[in-house]
C-alpha atoms as a PDB file:
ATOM      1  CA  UNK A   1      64.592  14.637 125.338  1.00  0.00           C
ATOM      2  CA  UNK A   2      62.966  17.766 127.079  1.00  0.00           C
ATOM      3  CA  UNK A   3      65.390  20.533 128.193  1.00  0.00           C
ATOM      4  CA  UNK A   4      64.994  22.748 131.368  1.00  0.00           C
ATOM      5  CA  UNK A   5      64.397  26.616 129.973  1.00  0.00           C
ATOM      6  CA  UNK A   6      64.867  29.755 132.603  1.00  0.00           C
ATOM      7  CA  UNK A   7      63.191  32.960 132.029  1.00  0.00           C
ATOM      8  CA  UNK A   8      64.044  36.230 133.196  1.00  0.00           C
ATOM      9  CA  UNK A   9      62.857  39.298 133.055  1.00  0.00           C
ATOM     10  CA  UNK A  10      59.667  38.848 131.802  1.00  0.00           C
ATOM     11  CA  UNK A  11      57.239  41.761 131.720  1.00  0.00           C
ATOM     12  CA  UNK A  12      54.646  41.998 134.275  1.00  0.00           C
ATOM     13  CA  UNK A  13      51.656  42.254 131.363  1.00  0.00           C
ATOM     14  CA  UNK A  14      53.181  39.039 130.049  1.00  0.00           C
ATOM     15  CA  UNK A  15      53.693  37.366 133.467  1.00  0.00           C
ATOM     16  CA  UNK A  16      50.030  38.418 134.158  1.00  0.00           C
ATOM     17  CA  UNK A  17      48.298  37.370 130.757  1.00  0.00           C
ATOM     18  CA  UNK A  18      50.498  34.303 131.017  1.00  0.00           C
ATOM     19  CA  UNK A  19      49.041  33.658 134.125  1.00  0.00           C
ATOM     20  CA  UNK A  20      45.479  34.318 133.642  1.00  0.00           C
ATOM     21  CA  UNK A  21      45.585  31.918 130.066  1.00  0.00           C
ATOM     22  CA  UNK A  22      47.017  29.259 132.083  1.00  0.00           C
ATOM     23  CA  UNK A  23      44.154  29.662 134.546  1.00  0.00           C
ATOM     24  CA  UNK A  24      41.510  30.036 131.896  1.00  0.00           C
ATOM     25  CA  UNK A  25      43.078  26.780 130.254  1.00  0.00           C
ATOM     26  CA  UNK A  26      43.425  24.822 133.367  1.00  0.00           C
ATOM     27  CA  UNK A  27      46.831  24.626 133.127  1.00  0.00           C
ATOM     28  CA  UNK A  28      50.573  25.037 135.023  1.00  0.00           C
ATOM     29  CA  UNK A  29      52.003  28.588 134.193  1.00  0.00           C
ATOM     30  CA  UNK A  30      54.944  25.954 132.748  1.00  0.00           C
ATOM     31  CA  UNK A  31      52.261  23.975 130.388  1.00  0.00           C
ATOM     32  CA  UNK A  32      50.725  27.177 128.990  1.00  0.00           C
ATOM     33  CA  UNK A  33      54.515  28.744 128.251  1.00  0.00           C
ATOM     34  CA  UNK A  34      55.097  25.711 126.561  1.00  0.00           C
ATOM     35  CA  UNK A  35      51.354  25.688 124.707  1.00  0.00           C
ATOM     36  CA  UNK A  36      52.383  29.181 123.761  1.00  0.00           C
ATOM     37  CA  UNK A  37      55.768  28.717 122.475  1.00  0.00           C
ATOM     38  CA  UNK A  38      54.454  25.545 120.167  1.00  0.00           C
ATOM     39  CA  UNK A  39      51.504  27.347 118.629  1.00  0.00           C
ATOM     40  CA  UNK A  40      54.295  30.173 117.463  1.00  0.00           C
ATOM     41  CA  UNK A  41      56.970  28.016 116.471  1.00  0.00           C
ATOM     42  CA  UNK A  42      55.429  24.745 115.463  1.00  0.00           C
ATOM     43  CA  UNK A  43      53.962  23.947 112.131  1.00  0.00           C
ATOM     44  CA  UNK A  44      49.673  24.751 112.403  1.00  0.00           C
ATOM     45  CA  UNK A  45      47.432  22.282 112.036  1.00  0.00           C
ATOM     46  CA  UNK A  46      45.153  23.355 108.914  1.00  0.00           C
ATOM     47  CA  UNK A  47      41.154  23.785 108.829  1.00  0.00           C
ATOM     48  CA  UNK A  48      39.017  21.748 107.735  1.00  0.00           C
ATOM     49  CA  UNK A  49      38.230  24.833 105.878  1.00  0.00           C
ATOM     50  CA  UNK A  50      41.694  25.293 104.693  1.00  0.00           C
ATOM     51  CA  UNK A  51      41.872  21.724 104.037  1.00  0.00           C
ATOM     52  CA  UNK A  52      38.766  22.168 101.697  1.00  0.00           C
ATOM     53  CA  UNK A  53      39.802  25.084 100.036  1.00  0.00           C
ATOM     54  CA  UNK A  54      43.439  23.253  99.002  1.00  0.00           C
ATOM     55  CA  UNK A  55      41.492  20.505  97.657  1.00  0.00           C
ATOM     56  CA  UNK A  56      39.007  22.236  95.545  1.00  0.00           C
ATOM     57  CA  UNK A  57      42.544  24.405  94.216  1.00  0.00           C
ATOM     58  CA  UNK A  58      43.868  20.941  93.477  1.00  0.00           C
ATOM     59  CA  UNK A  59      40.639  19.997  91.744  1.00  0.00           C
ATOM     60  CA  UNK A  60      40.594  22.764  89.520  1.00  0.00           C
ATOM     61  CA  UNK A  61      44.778  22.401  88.192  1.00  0.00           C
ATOM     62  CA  UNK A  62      43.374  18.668  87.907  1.00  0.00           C
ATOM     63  CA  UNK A  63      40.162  19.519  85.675  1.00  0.00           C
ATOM     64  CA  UNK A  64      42.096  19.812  82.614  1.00  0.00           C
ATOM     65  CA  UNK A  65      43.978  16.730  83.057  1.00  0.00           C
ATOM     66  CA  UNK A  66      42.826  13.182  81.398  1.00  0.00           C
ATOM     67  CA  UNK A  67      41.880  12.044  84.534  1.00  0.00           C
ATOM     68  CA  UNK A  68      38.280  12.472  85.496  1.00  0.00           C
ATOM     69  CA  UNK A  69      36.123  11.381  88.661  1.00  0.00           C
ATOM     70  CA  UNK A  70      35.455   7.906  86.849  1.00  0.00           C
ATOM     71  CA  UNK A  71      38.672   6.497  85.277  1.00  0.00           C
ATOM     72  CA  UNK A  72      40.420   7.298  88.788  1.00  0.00           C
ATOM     73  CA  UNK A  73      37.104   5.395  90.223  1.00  0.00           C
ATOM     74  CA  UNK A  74      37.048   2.990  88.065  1.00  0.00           C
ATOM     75  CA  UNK A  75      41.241   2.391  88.152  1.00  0.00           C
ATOM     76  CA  UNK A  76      40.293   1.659  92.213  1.00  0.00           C
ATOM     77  CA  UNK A  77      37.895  -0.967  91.248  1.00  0.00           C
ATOM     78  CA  UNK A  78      40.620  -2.386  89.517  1.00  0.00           C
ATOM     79  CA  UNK A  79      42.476  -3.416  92.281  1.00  0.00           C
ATOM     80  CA  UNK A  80      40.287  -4.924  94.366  1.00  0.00           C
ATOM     81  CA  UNK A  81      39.906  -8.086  95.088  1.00  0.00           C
END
């Protein structure tokens, strides 16, 4: 359930950024505090780039394992109908 947050005191260069971003994003000055706050404290999303780059690490620990590209390919044939 969403909760009701007050702010005081904020800094006039943070009111102002604030302020323009939310403009620049087409947003309330509310939605773009909130798009704010989740990009700091929420989890990221990772690149496809990162998402790449984990994979080809996870390749490589793999490589010397006795599972190659066409016993896992053919272990998927295996199971289909």
């Amino acid at each position: 359930m969403p909760t009701t947050l007050t702010l005081k005191n904020i800094p006039v260069e943070v009111y102002e950024r604030l302020k323009v971003s939310a403009e620049t994003h087409r947003r309330s000055l509310n939605s773009e505090a909130i798009v704010c706050l989740e990009s700091m404290l929420l989890p990221k999303r990772i690149t496809a780039s990162e998402r790449l780059a984990r994979a080809r690490a996870l390749r490589a620990a793999l490589s010397n394992s006795k599972f190659q590209a066409k016993d896992i390919s053919a272990y998927k044939q295996e199971e289909r109908p």
